[in-house]
C-alpha atoms as a PDB file:
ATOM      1  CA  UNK A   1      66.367  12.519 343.724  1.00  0.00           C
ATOM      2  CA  UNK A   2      66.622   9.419 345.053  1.00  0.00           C
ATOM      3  CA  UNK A   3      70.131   7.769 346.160  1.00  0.00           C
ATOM      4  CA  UNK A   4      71.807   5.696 343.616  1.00  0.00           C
ATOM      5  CA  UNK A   5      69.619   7.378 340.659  1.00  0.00           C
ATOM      6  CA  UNK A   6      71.656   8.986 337.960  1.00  0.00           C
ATOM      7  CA  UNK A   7      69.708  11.859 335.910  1.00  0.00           C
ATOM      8  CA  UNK A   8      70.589  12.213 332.297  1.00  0.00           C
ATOM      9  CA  UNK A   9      70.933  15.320 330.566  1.00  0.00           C
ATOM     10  CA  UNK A  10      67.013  14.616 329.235  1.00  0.00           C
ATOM     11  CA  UNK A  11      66.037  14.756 332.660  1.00  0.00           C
ATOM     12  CA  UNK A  12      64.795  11.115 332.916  1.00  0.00           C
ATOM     13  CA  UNK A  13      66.503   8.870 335.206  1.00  0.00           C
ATOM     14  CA  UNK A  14      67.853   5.044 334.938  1.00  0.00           C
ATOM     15  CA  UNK A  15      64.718   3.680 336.071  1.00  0.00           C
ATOM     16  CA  UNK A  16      62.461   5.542 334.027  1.00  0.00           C
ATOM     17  CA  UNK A  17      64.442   4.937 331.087  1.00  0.00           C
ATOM     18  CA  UNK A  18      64.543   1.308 331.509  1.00  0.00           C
ATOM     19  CA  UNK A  19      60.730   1.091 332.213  1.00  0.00           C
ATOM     20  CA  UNK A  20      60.774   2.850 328.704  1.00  0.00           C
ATOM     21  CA  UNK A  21      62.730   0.077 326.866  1.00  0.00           C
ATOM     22  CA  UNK A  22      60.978  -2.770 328.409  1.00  0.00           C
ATOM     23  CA  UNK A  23      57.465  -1.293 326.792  1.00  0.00           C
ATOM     24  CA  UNK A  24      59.399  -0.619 323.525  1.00  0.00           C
ATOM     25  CA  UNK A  25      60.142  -4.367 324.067  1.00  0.00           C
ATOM     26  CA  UNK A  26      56.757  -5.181 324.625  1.00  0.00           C
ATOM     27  CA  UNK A  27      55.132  -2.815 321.955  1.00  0.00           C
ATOM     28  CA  UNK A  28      54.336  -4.764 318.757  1.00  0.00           C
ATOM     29  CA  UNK A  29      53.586  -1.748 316.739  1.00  0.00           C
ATOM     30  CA  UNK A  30      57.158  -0.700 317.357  1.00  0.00           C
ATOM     31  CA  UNK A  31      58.358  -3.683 316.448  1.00  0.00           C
ATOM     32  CA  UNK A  32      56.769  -3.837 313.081  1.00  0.00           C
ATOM     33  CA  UNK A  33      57.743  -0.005 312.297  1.00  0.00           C
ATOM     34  CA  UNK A  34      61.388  -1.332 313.022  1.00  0.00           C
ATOM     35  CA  UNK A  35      60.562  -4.511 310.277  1.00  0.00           C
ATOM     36  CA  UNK A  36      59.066  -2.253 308.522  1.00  0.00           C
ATOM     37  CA  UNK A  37      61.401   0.746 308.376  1.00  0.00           C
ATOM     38  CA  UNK A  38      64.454  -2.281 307.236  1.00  0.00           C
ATOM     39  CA  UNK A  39      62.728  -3.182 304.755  1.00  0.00           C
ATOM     40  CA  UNK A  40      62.439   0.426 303.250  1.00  0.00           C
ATOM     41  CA  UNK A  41      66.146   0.309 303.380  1.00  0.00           C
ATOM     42  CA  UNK A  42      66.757  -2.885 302.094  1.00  0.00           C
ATOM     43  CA  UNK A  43      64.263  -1.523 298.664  1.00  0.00           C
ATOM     44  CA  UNK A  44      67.658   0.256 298.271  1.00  0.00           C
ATOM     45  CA  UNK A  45      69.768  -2.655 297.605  1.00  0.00           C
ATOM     46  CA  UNK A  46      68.597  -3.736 294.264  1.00  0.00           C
ATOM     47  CA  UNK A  47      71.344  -1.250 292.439  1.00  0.00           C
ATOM     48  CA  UNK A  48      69.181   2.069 291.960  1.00  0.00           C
ATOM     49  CA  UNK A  49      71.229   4.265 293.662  1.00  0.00           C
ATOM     50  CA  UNK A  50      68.382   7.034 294.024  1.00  0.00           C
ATOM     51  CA  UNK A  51      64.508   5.948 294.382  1.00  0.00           C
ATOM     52  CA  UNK A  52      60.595   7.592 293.754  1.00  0.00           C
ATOM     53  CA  UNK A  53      59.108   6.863 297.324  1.00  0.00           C
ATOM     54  CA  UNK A  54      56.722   4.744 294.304  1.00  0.00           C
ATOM     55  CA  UNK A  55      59.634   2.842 293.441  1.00  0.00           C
ATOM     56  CA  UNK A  56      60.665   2.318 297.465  1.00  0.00           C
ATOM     57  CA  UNK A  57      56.455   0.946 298.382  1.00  0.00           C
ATOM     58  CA  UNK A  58      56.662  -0.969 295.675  1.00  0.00           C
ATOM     59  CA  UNK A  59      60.016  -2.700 296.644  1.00  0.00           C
ATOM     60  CA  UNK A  60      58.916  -2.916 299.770  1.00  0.00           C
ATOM     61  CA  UNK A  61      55.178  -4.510 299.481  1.00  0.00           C
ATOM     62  CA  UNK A  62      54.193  -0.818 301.370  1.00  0.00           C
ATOM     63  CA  UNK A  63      51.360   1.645 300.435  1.00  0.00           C
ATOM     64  CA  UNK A  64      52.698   4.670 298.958  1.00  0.00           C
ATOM     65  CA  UNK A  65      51.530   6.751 301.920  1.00  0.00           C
ATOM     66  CA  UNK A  66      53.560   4.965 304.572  1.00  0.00           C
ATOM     67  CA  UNK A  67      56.750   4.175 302.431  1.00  0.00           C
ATOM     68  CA  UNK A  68      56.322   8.159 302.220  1.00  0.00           C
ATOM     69  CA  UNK A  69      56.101   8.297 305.657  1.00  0.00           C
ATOM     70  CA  UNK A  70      58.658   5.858 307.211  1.00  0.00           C
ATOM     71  CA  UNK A  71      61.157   7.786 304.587  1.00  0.00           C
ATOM     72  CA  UNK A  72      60.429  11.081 306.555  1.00  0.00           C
ATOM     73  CA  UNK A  73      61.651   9.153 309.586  1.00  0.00           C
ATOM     74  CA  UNK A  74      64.374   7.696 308.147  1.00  0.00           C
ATOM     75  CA  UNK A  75      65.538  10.953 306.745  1.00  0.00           C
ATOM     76  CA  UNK A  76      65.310  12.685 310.223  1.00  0.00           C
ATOM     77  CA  UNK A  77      68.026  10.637 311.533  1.00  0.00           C
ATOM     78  CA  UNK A  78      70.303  10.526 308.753  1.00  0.00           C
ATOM     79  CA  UNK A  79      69.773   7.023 307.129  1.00  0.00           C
ATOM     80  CA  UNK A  80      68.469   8.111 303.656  1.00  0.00           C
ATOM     81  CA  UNK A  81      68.694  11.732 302.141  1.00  0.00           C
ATOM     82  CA  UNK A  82      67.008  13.421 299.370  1.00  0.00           C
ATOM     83  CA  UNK A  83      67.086  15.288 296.636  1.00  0.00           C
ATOM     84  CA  UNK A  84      65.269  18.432 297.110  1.00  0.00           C
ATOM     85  CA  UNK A  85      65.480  18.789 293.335  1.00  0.00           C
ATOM     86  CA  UNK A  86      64.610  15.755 292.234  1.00  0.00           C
ATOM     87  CA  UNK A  87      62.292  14.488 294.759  1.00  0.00           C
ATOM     88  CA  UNK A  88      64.293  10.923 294.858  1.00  0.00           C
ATOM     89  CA  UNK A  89      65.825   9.266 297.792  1.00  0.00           C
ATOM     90  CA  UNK A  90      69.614   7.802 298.635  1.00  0.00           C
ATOM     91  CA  UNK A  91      70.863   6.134 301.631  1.00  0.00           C
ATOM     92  CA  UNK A  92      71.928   8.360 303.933  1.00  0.00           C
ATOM     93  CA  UNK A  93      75.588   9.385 305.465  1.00  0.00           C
ATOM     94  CA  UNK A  94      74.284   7.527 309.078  1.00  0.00           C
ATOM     95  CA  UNK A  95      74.515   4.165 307.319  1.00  0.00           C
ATOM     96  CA  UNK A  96      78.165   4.703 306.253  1.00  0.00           C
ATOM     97  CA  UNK A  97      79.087   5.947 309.725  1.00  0.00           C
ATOM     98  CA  UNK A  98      77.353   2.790 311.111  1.00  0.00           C
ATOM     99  CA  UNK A  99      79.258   0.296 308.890  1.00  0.00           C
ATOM    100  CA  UNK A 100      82.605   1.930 309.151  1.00  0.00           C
ATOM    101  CA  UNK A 101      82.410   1.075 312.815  1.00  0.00           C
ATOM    102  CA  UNK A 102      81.215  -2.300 312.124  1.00  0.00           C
ATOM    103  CA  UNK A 103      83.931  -2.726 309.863  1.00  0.00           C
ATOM    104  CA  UNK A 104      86.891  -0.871 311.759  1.00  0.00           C
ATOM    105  CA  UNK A 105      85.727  -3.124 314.911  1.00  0.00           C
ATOM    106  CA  UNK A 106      85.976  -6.555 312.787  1.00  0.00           C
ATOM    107  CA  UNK A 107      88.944  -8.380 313.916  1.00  0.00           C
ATOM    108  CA  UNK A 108      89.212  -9.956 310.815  1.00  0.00           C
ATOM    109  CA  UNK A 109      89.013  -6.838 308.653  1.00  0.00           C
ATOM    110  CA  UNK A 110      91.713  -4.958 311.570  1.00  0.00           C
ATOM    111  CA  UNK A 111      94.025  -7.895 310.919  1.00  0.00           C
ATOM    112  CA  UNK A 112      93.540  -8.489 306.850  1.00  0.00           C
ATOM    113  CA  UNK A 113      93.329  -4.877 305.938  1.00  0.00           C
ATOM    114  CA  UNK A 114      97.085  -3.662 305.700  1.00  0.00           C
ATOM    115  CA  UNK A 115      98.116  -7.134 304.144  1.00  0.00           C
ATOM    116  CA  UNK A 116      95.204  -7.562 301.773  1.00  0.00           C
ATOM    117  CA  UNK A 117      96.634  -3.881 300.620  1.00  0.00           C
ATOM    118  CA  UNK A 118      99.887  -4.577 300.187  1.00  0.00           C
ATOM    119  CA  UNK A 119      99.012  -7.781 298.541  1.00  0.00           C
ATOM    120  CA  UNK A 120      97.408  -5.483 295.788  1.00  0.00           C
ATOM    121  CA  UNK A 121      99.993  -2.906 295.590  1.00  0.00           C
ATOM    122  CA  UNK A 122     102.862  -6.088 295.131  1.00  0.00           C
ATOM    123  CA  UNK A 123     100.649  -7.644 292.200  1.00  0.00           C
ATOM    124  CA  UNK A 124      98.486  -4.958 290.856  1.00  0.00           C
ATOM    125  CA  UNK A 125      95.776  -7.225 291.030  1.00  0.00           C
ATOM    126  CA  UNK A 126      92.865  -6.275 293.322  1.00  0.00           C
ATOM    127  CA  UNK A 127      92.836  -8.441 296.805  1.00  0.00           C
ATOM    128  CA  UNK A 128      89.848  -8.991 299.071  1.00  0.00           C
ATOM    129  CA  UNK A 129      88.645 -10.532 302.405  1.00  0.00           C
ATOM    130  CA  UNK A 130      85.511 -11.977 302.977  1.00  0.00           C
ATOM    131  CA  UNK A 131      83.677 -14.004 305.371  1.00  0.00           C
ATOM    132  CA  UNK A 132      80.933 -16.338 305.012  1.00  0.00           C
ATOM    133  CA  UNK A 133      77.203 -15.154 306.019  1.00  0.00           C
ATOM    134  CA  UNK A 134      75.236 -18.536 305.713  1.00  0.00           C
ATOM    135  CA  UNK A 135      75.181 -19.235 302.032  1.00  0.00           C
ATOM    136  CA  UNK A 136      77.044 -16.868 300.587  1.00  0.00           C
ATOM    137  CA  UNK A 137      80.246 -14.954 300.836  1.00  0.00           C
ATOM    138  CA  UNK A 138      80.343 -11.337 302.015  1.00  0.00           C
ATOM    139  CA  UNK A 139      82.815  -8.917 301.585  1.00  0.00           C
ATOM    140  CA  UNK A 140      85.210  -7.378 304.593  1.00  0.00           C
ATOM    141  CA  UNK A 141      87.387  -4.995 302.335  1.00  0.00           C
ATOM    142  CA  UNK A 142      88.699  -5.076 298.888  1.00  0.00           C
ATOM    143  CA  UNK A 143      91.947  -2.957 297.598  1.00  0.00           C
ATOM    144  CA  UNK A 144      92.382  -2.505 293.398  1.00  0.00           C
ATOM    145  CA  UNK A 145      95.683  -2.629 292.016  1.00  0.00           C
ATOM    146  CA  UNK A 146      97.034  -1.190 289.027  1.00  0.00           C
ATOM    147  CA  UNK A 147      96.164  -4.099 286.224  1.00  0.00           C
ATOM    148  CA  UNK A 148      92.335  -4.726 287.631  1.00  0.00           C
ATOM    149  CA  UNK A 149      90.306  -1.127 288.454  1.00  0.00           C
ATOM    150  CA  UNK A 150      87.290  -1.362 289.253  1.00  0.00           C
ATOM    151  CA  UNK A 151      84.469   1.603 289.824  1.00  0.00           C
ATOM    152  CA  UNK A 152      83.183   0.572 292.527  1.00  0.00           C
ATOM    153  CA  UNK A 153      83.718  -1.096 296.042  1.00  0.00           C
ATOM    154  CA  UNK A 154      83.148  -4.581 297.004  1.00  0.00           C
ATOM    155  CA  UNK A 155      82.834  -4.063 301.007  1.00  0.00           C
ATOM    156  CA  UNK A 156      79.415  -5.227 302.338  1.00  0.00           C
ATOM    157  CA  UNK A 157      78.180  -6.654 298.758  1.00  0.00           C
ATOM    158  CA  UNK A 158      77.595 -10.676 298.572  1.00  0.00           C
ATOM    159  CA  UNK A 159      78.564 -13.609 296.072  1.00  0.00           C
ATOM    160  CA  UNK A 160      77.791 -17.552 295.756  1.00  0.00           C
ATOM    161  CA  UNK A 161      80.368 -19.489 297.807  1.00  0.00           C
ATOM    162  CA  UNK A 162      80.310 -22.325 294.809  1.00  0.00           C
ATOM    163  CA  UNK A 163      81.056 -19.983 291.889  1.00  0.00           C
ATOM    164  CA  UNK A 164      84.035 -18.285 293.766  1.00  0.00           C
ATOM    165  CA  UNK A 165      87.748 -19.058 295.237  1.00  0.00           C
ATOM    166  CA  UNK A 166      86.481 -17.404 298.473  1.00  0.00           C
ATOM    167  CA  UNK A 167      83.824 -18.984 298.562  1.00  0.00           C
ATOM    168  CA  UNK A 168      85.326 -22.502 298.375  1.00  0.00           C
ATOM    169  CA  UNK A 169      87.681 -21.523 300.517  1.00  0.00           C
ATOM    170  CA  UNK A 170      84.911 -20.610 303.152  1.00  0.00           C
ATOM    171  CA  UNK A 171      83.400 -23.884 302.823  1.00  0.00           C
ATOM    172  CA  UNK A 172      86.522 -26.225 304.172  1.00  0.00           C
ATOM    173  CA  UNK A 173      85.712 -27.736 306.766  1.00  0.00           C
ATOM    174  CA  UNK A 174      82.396 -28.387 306.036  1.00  0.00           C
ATOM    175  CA  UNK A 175      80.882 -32.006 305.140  1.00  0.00           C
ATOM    176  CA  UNK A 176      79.834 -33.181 302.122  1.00  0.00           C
ATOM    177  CA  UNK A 177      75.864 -33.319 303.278  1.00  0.00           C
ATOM    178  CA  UNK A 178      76.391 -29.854 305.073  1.00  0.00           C
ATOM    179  CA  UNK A 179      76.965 -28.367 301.858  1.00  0.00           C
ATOM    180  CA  UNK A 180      74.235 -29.642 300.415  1.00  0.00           C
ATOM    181  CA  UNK A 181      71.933 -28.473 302.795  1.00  0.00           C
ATOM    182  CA  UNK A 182      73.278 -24.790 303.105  1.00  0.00           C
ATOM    183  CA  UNK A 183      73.738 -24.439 299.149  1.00  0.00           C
ATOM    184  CA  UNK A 184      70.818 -26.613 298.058  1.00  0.00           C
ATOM    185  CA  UNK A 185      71.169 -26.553 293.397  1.00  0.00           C
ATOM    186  CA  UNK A 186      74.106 -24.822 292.556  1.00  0.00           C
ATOM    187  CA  UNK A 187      73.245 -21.670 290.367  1.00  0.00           C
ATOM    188  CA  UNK A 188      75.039 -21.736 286.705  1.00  0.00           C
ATOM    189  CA  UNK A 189      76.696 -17.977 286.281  1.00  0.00           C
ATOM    190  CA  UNK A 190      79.009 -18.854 283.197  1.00  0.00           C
ATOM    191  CA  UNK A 191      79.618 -22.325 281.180  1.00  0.00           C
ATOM    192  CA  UNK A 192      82.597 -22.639 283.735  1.00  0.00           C
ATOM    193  CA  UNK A 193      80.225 -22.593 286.671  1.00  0.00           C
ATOM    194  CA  UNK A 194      80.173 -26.373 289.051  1.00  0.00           C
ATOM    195  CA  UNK A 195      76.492 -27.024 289.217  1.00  0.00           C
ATOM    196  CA  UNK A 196      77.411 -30.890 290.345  1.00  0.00           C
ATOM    197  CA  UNK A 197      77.913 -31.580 294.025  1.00  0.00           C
ATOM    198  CA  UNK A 198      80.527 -33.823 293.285  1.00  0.00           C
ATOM    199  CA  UNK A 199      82.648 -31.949 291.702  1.00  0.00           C
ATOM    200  CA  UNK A 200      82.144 -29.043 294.273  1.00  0.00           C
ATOM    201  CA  UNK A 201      83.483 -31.209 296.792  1.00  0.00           C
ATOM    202  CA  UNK A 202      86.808 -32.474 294.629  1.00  0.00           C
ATOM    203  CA  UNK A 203      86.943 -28.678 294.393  1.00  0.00           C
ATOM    204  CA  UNK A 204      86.804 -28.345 298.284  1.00  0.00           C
ATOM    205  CA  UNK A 205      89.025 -31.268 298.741  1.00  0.00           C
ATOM    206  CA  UNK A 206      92.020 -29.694 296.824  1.00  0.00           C
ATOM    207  CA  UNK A 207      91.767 -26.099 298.378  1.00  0.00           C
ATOM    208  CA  UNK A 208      92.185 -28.492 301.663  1.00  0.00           C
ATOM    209  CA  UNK A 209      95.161 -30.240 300.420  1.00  0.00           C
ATOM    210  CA  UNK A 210      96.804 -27.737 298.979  1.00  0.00           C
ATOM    211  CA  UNK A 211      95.895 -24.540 300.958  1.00  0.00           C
ATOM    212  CA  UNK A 212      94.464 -22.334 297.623  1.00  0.00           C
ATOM    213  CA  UNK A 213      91.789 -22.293 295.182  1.00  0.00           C
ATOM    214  CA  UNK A 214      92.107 -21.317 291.779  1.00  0.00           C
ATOM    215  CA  UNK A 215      88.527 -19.817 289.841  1.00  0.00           C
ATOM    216  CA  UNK A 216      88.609 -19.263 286.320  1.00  0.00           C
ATOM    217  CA  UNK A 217      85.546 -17.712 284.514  1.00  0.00           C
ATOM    218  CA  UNK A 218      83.130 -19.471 287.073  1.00  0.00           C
ATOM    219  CA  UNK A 219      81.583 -16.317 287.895  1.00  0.00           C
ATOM    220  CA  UNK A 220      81.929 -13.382 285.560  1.00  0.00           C
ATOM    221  CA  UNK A 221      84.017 -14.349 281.767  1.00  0.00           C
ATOM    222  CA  UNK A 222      87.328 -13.559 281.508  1.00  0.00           C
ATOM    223  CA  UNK A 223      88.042 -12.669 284.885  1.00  0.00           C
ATOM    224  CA  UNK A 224      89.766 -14.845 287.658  1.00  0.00           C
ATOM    225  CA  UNK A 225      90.983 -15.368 291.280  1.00  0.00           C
ATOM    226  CA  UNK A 226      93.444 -17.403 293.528  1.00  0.00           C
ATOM    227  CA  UNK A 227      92.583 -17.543 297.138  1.00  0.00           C
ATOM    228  CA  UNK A 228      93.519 -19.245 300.545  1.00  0.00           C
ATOM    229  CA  UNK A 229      91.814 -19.582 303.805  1.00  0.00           C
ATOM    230  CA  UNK A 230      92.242 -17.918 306.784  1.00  0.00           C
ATOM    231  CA  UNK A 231      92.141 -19.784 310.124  1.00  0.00           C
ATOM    232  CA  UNK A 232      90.860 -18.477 313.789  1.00  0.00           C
ATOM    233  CA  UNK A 233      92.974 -19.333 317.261  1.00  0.00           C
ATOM    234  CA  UNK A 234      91.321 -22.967 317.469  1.00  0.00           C
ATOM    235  CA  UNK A 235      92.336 -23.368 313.467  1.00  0.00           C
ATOM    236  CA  UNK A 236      88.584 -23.051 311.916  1.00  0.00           C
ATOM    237  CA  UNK A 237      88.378 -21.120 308.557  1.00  0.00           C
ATOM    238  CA  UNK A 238      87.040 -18.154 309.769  1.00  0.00           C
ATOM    239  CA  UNK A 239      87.913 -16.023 306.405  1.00  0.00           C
ATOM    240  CA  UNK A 240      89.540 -15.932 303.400  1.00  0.00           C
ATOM    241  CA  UNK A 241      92.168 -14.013 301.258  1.00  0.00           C
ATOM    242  CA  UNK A 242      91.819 -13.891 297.400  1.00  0.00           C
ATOM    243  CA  UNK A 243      93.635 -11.588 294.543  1.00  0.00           C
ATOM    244  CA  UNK A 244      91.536 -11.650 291.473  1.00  0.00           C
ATOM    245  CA  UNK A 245      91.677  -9.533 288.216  1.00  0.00           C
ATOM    246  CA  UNK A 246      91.181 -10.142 284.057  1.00  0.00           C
ATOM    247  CA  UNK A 247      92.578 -13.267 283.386  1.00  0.00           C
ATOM    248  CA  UNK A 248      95.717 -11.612 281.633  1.00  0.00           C
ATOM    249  CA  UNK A 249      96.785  -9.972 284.542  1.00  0.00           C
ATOM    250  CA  UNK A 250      96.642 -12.604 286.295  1.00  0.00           C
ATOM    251  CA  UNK A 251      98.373 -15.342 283.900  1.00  0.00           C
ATOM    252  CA  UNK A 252      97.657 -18.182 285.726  1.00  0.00           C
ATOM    253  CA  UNK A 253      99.639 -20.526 283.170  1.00  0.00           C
ATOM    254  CA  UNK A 254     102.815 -19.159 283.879  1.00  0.00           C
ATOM    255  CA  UNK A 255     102.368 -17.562 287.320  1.00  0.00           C
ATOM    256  CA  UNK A 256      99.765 -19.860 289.222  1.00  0.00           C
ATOM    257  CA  UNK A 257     102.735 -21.194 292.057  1.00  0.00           C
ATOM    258  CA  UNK A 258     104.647 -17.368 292.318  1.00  0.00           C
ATOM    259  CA  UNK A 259     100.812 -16.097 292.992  1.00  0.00           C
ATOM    260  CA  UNK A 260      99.512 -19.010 295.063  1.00  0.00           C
ATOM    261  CA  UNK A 261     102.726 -18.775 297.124  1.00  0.00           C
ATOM    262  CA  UNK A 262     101.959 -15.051 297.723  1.00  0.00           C
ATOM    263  CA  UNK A 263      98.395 -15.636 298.834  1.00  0.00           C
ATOM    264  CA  UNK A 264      99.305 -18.429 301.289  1.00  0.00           C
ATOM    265  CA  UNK A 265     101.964 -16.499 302.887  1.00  0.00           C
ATOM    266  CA  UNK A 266      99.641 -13.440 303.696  1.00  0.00           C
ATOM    267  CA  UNK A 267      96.566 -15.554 304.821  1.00  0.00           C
ATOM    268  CA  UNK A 268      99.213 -17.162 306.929  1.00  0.00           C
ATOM    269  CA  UNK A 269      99.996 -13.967 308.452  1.00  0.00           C
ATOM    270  CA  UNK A 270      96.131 -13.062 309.520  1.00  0.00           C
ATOM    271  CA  UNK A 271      96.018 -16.130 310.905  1.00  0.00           C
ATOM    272  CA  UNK A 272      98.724 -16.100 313.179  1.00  0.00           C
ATOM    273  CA  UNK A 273      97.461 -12.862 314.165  1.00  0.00           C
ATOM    274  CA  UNK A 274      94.432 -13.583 315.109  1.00  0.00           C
ATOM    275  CA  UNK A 275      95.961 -16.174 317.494  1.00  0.00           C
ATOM    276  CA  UNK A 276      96.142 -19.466 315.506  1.00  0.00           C
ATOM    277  CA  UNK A 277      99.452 -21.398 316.251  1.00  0.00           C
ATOM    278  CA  UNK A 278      99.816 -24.087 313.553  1.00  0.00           C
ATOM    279  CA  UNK A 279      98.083 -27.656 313.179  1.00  0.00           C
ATOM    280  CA  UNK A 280      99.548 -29.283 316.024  1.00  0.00           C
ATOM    281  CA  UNK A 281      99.162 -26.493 318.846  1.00  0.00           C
ATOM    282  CA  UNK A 282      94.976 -25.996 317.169  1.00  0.00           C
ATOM    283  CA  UNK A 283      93.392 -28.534 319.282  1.00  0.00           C
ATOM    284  CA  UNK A 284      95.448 -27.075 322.175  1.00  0.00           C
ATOM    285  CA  UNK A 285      94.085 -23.601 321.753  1.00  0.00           C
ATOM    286  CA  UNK A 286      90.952 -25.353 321.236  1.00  0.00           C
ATOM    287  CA  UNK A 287      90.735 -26.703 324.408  1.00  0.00           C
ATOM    288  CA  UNK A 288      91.835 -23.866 326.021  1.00  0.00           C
ATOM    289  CA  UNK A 289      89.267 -21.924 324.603  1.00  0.00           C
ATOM    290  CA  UNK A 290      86.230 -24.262 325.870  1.00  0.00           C
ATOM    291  CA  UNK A 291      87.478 -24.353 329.200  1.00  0.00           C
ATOM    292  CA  UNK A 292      87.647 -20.519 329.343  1.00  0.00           C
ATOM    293  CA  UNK A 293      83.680 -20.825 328.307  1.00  0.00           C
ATOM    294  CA  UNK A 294      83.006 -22.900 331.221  1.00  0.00           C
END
């Protein structure tokens, strides 16, 4: 062996293996099995839990016979199973191990997690943390309290950053004509939906002055949310904190300041710890931060 070569336990050394990646690199027909092989997966998030591999070629724009076989490599390495009865395919156990350690190694989501549950568990309402993934919202965690259950988990799933208190939330800080390009018409979900630019940026404006944003019925009747943005080290909204629940549970006409206070003080909280030291010390950390870049 030559000095300064490490073998692995395949038998191939460092060299070898990066001669091996830089043809992968090169190799277009890998490249479009990868393209291809995502977009098998992403057939999967239309709300079928369990697919024919028909269902998954058609999804996908793929002839049945390599849907059939990209699934048969996909199932090799754990990221969809099937159903030997049944015939049908899931996403696989791989993907979940994958996005818990996306997840676990957010520092958002390690900083918001323990408050956003205690949140829930003080108000029974359910609490969540989301971030914003060009135009829309996406979810970091979600806890359910006692007075809003829900079947399901809202981790990795997406919603309009108009129609929500997150999502406005997410979008201070942003200009007037940046919204407009990243949201382009505003989508009605409910009568109580803003479909008028205008009014989305009073909307904006408000959550700015007074640090929460209150959504009733703007998304999904009968069901509400109060939320309040979360701020990085140089004092950018890099998150946001919401409870939400029916609107009984919530009561916003008799508990709107009790709640909003609530909110504000834990969004404070992941804020300060993920460094951010209050309005006047921002452009200080700010600073700092660029000249650590240089």
């Amino acid at each position: 062996m030559v000095a300064g070569q490490s073998k692995d336990p395949g038998g191939r050394n460092a060299a070898s293996r990066d001669a091996g990646s830089r043809d992968l690199e090169k190799d277009p027909v890998n490249n479009q099995s990868v393209e291809k092989a995502a977009v098998i997966l992403n057939a999967f998030l239309g709300g079928q839990p369990a697919l024919r591999v028909s269902d998954v070629a058609r999804h996908a724009g793929l002839g049945q016979s390599t849907a059939s076989r990209l699934l048969a490599t996909l199932e090799s390495v754990d990221f969809v199973e099937r159903d030997h009865v049944t015939g049908l395919y899931r996403l696989g156990p791989a993907l979940m191990t994958l996005a818990g350690v996306a997840v676990n190694h957010h520092p958002v989501h390690r900083e918001a997690r323990q408050r956003a549950q205690n949140l829930a568990a003080d108000l029974g309402l359910g609490a969540n943390v989301a971030v914003r993934t060009g135009a829309s919202l996406f979810y970091l965690c979600n806890f359910e309290g006692r007075l809003a259950p829900r079947s399901f988990v809202l981790m990795g799933q997406r919603n309009p950053l108009h129609a929500t208190g997150l999502g406005k939330c997410l979008l201070v800080g942003t200009t007037p004509e940046e919204r407009r390009s990243l949201l382009g018409e505003l989508v009605s979900y409910t009568p109580a939906t803003i479909t008028d630019h205008i009014a989305l940026d009073a909307a904006i404006d408000l959550v700015g002055q007074r640090s929460y944003a209150v959504e009733v019925e703007e998304l999904a009747l009968g069901r509400a949310c109060m939320a309040s943005p979360i701020l990085d080290q140089t004092g950018t909204v890099c998150a946001a904190l919401s409870v939400s629940g029916p609107l009984s549970a919530l009561a916003l006409d008799t508990r709107e300041q009790e709640i909003a206070g609530m909110v504000i003080e834990a969004a404070d909280a992941i804020s300060i710890g993920l460094g951010y030291l209050g309005p006047v010390h921002a452009p200080v950390a700010a600073a700092a931060q660029r000249r650590a870049g240089r």
